[in-house]
Protein backbone atom coordinates (compact mmCIF):
# COMPACT_ATOMS: atom_id res chain seq x y z
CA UNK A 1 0.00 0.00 0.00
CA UNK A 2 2.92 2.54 1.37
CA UNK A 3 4.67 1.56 -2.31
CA UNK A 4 1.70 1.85 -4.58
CA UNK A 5 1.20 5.67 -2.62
CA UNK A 6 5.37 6.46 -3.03
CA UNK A 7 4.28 5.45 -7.03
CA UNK A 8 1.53 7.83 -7.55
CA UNK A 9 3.54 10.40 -5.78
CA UNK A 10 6.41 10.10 -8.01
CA UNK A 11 4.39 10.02 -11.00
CA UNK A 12 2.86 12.96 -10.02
CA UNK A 13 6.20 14.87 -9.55
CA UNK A 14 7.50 13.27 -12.69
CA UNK A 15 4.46 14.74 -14.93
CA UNK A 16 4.63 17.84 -13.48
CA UNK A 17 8.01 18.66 -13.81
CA UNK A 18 7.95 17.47 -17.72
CA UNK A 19 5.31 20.32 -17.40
CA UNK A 20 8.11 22.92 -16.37
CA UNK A 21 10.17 22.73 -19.19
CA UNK A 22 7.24 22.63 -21.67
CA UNK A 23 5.97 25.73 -20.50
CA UNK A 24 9.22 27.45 -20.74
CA UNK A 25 9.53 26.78 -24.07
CA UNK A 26 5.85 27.24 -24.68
CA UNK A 27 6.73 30.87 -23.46
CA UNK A 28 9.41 31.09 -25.70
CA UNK A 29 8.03 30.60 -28.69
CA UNK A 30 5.47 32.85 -27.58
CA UNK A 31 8.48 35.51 -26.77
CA UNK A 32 9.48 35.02 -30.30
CA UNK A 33 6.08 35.31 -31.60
CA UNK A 34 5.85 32.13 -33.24
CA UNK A 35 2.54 31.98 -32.03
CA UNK A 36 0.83 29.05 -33.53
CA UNK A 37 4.05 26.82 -32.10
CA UNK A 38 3.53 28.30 -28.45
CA UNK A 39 -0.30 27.74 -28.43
CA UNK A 40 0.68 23.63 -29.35
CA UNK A 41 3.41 23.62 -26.19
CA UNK A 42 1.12 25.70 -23.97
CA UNK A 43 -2.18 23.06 -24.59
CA UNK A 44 0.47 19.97 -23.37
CA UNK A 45 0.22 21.75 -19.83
CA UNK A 46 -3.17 22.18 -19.17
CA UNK A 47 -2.79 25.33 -16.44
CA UNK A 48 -4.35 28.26 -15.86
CA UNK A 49 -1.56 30.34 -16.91
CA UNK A 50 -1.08 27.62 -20.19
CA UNK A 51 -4.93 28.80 -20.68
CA UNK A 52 -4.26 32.15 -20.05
CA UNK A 53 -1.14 32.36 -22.98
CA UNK A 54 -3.45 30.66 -25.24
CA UNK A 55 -5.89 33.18 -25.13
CA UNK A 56 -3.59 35.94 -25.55
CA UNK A 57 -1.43 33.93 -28.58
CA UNK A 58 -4.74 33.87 -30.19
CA UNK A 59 -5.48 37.34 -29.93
CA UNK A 60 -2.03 37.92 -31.47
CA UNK A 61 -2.85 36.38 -34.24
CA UNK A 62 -6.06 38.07 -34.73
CA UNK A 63 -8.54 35.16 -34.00
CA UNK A 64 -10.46 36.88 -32.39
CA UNK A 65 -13.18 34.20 -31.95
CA UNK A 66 -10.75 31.59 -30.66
CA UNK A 67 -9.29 34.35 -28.22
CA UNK A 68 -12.70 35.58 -27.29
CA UNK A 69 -13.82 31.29 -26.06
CA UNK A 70 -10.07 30.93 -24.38
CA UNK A 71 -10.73 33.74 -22.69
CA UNK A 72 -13.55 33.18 -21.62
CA UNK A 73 -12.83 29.16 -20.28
CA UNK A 74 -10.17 30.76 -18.43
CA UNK A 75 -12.14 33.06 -16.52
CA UNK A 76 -14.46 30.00 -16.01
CA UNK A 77 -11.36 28.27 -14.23
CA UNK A 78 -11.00 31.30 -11.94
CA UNK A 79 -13.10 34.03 -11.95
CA UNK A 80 -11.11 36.26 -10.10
CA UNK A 81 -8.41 36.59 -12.33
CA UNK A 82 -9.09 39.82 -12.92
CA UNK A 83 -6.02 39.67 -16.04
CA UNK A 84 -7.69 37.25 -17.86
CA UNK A 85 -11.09 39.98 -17.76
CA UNK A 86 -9.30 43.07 -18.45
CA UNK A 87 -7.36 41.83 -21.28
CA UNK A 88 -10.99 40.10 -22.66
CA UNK A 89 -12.50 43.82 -22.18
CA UNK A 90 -9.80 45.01 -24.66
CA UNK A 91 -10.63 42.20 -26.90
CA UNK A 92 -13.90 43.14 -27.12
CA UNK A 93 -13.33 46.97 -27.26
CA UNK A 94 -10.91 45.81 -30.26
CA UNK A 95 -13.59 44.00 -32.19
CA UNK A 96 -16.41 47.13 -31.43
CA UNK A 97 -18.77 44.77 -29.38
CA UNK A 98 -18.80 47.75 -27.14
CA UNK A 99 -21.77 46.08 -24.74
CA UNK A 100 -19.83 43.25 -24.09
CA UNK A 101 -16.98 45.23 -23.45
CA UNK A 102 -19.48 47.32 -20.70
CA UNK A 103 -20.30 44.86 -18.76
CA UNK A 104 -16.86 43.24 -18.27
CA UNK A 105 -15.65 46.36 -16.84
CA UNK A 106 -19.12 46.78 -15.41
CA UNK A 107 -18.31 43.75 -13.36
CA UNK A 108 -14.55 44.86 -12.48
CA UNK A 109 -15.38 48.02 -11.72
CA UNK A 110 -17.58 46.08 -8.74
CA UNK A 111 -15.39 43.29 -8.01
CA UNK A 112 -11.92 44.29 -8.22
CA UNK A 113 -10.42 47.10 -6.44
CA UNK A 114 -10.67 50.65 -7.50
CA UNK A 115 -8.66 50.70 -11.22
CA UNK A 116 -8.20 54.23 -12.61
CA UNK A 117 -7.88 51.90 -16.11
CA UNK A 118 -11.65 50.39 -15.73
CA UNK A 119 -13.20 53.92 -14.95
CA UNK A 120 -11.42 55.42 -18.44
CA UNK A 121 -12.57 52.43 -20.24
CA UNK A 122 -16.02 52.58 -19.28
CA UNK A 123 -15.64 56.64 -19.93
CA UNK A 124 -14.89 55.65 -23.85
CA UNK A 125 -17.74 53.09 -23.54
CA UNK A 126 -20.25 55.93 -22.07
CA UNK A 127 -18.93 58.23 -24.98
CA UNK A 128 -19.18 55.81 -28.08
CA UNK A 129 -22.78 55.55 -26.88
CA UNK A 130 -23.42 59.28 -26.99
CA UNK A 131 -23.47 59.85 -23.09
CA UNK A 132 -21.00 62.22 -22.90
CA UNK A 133 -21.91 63.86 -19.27
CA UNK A 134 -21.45 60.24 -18.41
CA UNK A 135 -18.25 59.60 -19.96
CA UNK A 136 -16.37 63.01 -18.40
CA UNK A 137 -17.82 61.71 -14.77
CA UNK A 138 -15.83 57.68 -15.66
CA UNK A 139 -12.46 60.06 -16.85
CA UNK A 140 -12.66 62.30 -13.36
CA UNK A 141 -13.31 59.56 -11.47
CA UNK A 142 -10.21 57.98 -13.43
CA UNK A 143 -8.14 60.68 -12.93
CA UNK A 144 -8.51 61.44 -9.35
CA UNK A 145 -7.22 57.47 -8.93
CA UNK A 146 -3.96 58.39 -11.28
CA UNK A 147 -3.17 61.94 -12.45
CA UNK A 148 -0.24 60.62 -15.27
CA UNK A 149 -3.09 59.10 -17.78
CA UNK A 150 -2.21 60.71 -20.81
CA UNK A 151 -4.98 59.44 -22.93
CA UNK A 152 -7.03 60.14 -19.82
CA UNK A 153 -6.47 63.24 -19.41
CA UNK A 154 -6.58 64.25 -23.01
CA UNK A 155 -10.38 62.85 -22.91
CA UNK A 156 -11.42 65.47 -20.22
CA UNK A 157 -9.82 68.50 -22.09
CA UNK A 158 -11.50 67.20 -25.22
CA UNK A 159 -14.55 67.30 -23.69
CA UNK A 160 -14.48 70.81 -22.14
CA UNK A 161 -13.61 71.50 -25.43
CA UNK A 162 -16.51 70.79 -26.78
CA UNK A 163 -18.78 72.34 -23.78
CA UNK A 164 -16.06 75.52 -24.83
CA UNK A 165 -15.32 75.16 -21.10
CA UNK A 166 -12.00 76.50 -22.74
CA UNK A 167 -10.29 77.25 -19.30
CA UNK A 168 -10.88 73.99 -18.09
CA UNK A 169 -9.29 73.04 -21.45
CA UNK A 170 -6.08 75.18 -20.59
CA UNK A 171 -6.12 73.33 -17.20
CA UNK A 172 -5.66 69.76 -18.52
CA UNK A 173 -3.93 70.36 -21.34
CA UNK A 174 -0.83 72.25 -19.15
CA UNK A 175 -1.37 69.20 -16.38
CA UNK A 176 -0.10 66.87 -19.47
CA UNK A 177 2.33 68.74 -21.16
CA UNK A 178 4.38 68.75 -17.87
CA UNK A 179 4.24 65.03 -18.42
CA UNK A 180 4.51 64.97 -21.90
CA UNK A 181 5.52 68.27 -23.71
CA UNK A 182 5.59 66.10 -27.20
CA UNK A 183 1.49 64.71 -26.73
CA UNK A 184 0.00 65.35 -30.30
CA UNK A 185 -3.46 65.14 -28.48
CA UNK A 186 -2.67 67.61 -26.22
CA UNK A 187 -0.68 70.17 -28.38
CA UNK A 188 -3.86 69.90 -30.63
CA UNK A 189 -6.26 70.69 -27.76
CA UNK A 190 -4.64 74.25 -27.00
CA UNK A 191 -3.80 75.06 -30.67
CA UNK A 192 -7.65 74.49 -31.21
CA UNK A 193 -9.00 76.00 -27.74
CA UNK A 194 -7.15 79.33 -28.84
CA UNK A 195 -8.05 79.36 -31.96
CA UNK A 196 -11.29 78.56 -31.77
CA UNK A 197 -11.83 81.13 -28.79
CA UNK A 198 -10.32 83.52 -31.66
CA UNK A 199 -6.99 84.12 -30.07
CA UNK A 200 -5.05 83.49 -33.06
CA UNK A 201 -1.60 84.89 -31.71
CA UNK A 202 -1.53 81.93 -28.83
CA UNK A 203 -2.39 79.48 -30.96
CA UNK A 204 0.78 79.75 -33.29
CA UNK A 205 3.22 78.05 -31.10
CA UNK A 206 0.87 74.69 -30.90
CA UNK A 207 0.25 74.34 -33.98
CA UNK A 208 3.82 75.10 -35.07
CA UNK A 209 4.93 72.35 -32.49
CA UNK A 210 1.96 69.81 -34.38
CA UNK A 211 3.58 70.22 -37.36
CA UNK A 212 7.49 69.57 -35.54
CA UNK A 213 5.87 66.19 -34.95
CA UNK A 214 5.33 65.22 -38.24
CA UNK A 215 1.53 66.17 -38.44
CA UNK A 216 1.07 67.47 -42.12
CA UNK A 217 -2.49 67.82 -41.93
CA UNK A 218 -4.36 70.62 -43.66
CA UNK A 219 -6.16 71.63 -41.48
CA UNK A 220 -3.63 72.74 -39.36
CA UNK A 221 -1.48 74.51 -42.24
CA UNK A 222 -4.84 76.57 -42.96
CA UNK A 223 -5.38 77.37 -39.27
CA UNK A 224 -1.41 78.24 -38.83
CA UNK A 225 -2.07 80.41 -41.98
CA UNK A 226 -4.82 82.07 -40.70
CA UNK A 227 -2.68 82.98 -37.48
CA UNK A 228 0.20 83.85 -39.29
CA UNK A 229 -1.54 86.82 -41.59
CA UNK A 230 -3.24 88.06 -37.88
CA UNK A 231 0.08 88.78 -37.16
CA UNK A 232 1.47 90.16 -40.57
CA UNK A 233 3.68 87.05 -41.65
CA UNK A 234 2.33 86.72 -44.65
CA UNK A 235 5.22 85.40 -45.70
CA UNK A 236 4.94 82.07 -43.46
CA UNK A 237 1.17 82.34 -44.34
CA UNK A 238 2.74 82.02 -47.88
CA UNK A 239 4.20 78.75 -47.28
CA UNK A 240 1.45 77.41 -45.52
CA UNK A 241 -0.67 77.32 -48.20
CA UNK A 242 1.62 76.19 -50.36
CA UNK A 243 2.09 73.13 -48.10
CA UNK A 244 -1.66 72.63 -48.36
CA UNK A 245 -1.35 72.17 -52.09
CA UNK A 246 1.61 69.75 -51.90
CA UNK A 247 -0.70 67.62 -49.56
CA UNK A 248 -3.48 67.82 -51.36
CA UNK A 249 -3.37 69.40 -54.58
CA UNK A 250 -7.52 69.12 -54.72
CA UNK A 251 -7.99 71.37 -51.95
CA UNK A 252 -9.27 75.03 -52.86
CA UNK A 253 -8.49 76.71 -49.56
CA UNK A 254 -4.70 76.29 -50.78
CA UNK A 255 -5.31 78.19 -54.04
CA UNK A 256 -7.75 80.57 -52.68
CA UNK A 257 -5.12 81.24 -50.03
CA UNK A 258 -2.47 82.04 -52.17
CA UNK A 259 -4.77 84.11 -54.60
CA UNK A 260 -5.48 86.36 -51.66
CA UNK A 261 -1.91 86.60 -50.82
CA UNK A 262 -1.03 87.47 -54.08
CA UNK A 263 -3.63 89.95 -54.19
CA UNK A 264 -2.53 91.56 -51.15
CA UNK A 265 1.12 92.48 -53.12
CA UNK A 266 -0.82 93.51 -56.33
CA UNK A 267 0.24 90.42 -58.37
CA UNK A 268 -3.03 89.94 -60.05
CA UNK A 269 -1.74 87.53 -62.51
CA UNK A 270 -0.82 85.11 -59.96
CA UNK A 271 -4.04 86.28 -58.03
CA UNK A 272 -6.09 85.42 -60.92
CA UNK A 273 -4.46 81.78 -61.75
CA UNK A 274 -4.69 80.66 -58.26
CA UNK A 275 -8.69 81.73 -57.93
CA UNK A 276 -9.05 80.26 -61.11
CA UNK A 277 -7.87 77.10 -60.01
CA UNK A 278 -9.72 77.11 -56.79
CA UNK A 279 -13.51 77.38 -58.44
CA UNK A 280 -11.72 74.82 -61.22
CA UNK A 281 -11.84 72.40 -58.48
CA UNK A 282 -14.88 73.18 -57.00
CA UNK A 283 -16.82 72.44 -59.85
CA UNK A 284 -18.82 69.98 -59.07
CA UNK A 285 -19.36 67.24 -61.88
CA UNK A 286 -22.53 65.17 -61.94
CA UNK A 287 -21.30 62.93 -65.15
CA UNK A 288 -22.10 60.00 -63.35
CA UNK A 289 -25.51 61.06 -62.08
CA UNK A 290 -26.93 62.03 -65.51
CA UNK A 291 -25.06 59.03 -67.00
CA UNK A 292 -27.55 56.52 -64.66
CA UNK A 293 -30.71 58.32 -65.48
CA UNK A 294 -29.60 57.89 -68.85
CA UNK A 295 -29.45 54.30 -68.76
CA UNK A 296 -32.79 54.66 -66.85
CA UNK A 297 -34.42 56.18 -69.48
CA UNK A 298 -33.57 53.55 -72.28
CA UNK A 299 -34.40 50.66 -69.45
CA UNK A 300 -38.13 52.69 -69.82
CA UNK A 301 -37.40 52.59 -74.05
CA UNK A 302 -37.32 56.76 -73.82
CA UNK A 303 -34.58 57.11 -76.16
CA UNK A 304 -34.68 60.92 -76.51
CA UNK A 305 -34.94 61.65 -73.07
CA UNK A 306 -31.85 59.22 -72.77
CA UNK A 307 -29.97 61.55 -75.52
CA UNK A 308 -30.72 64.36 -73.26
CA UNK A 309 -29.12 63.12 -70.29
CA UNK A 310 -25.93 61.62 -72.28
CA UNK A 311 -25.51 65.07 -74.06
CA UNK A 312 -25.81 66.45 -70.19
CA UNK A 313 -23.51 64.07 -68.86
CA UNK A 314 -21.25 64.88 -71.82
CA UNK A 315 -21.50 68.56 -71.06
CA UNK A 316 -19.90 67.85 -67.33
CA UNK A 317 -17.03 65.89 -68.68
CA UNK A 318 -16.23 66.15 -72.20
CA UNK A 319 -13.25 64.20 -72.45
CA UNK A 320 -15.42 60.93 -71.12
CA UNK A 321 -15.33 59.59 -74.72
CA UNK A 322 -18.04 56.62 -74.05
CA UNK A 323 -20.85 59.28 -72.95
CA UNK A 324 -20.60 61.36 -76.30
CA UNK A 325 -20.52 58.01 -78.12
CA UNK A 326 -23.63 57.43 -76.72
CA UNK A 327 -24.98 60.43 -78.09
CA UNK A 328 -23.88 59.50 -81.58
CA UNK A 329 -25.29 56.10 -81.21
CA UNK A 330 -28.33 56.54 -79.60
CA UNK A 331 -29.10 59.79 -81.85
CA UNK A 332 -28.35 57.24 -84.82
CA UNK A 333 -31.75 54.89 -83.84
CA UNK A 334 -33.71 57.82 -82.94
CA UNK A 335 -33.33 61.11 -85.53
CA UNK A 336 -34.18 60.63 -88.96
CA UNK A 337 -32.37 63.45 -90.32
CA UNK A 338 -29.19 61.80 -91.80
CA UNK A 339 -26.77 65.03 -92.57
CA UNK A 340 -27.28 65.46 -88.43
CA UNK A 341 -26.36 62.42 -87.73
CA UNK A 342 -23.29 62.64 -89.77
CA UNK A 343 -22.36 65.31 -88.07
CA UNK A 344 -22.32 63.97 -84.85
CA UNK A 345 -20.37 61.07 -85.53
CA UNK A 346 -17.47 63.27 -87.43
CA UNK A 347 -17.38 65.06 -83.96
CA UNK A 348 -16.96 62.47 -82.20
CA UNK A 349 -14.02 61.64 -84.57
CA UNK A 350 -12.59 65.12 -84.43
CA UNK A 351 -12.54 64.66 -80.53
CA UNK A 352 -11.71 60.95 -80.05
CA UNK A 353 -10.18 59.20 -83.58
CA UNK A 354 -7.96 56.53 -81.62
CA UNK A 355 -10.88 55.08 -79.37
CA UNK A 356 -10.58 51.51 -80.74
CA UNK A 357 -13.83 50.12 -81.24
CA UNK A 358 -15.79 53.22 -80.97
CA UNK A 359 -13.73 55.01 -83.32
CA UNK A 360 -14.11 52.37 -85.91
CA UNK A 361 -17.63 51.96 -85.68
CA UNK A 362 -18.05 55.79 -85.77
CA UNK A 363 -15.67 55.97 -89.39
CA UNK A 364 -18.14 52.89 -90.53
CA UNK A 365 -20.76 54.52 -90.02
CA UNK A 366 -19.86 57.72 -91.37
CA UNK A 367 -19.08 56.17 -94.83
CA UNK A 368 -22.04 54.50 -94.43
CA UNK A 369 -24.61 57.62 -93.94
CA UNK A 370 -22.42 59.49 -96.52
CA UNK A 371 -23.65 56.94 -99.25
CA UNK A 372 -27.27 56.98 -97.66
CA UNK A 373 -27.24 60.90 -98.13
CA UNK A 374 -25.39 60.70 -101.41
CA UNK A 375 -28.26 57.94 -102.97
CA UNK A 376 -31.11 60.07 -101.34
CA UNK A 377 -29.43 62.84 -103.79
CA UNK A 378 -29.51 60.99 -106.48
């Protein structure tokens, strides 16, 4: 009896430490990120902590699902491994099921000890649902447990931003920067709460420091241009727009910028190009629009009105080859008149003779209705 006892107990210590090393190198693998290898070691050692790794290799790989039922069986093991509930809150916060997300950190927020991380989580939850008086009372409540939340902090200025609380704005925004002088979230916040408040002047060294971070957006070169000519640098002002067009060359605001500039020193020429270009782009093309209720109208056998809309849509975009073609065709079936038709087809050649297949139906047909005219002559 004593020897068959001595026998389990050494088989016992025998599986468990072939367990050891199986783990470790589960755990290297998973180190290395040669996830799939790890999550085959980690399910020979049937642990919480194997469990745990499993869930989390999964969610490295981006299954989701898997990560989401490991997760899950995990907690099941031991529900107070409060880990294993945070990390399937992020899961879910990753994926945008934003209820189950809620009440996971519903139920930590209860359970667990107070977590300044739970409170800012459930603040993001309260504002993705549009509760935003509740979300700033989750990110105060957050920040009162742990004053050095960046992201935290950044929420609360944000929203005084919005309620143009604009010194509370000021407030949190400085409160950060002392952390974190290079915070793109929180640079933003006092470039915008200055310049929204109309104190241009302020706002210059923010949104100079935005773009000293590699933020080329244009809406902060337009802003920083705005600022600049407040303060008579119209040369900087200059170069902001210019910037604007070199991000995006479709943007108006850059041309109309410079146009004004130019203005301002009496170079109309320039002044005149750049406005040019600016309602150029603005033009707003409905090709597409009058191209569909074209097609409508021959799906209702209303050729003419079809002809209308093609010449229409030809009229917003004439080098779209296919939409005058259309004319030519469709006006072939429907007008009688064959010196008009002619015509239309020997402009469409004038304005498109290398168009494959529509050019060489076009030439046929012109030869064609040139001998129909010339035997109606005759």
């Amino acid at each position: 009896m004593h020897k068959n006892i001595i026998y389990i107990l050494l088989f016992s210590f025998i599986k468990v430490g072939a367990q050891a090393p199986t783990f470790a190198s589960a755990e290297n693998e998973y180190k290395k990120g040669n996830y799939a290898s790890a999550i085959n070691l980690y399910s020979k050692t049937p642990t919480i902590a194997s469990q745990l790794q499993i869930a989390r290799a999964y969610n490295a790989l981006g299954n989701y699902d898997k990560a989401e039922k490991q997760y899950l069986e995990t907690i099941k093991l031991d529900s107070t491994l409060f880990v294993a509930q945070n990390e399937l809150g992020k899961l879910y916060f990753k994926i945008s099921a934003f209820k189950k997300a809620k009440m996971v950190y519903y139920s930590l927020f209860t359970t667990d000890k107070p977590n300044p991380f739970y409170l800012y989580q459930l603040g993001l939850l309260e504002d993705i649902e549009g509760k935003p008086f509740q979300a700033i009372s989750f990110f105060k409540e957050s920040y009162k447990l742990d004053s050095t939340n960046i992201k935290n902090i950044y929420q609360i200025g944000k929203h005084h931003l919005i309620q143009r609380q604009l010194d509370s704005v000021h407030k949190y925004a400085n409160i950060g920067l002392k952390i974190t002088p290079n915070s793109i979230d929180l640079n933003n916040l006092k470039a915008l709460a200055y310049f929204n408040n109309g104190e241009k002047e302020p706002a210059i060294p923010y949104f100079e420091k935005l773009i000293e971070l590699n933020q080329h957006k244009t809406y902060i070169y337009k802003n920083l241009a705005e600022c600049y000519q407040f303060v008579w640098k119209y040369d900087e002002a200059f170069e902001c727009y210019k910037k604007i067009i070199e991000i995006d060359s479709g943007d108006p605001d850059g041309y109309r910028g410079l146009g004004k500039l130019y203005w301002r020193e009496k170079e109309y020429d320039s002044a005149k190009i750049n406005y040019k270009t600016a309602i150029a782009i603005q033009k707003i093309n409905f090709n597409n629009e009058y191209t569909a209720l074209a097609q409508i109208a021959l799906d209702e056998k209303d050729i003419k009105l079809a002809i209308d809309y093609y010449k229409k849509a030809y009229a917003q975009d004439d080098k779209n080859y296919f939409t005058l073609y259309n004319v030519c065709f469709y006006s072939d079936k429907y007008y009688k008149d064959a010196g008009y038709r002619l015509q239309l087809f020997e402009d469409f050649i004038d304005k498109f003779p290398n168009k494959k297949f529509y050019s060489e139906y076009a030439k046929k047909r012109i030869s064609e209705l040139k001998e129909e005219i010339h035997l109606t002559a005759n």
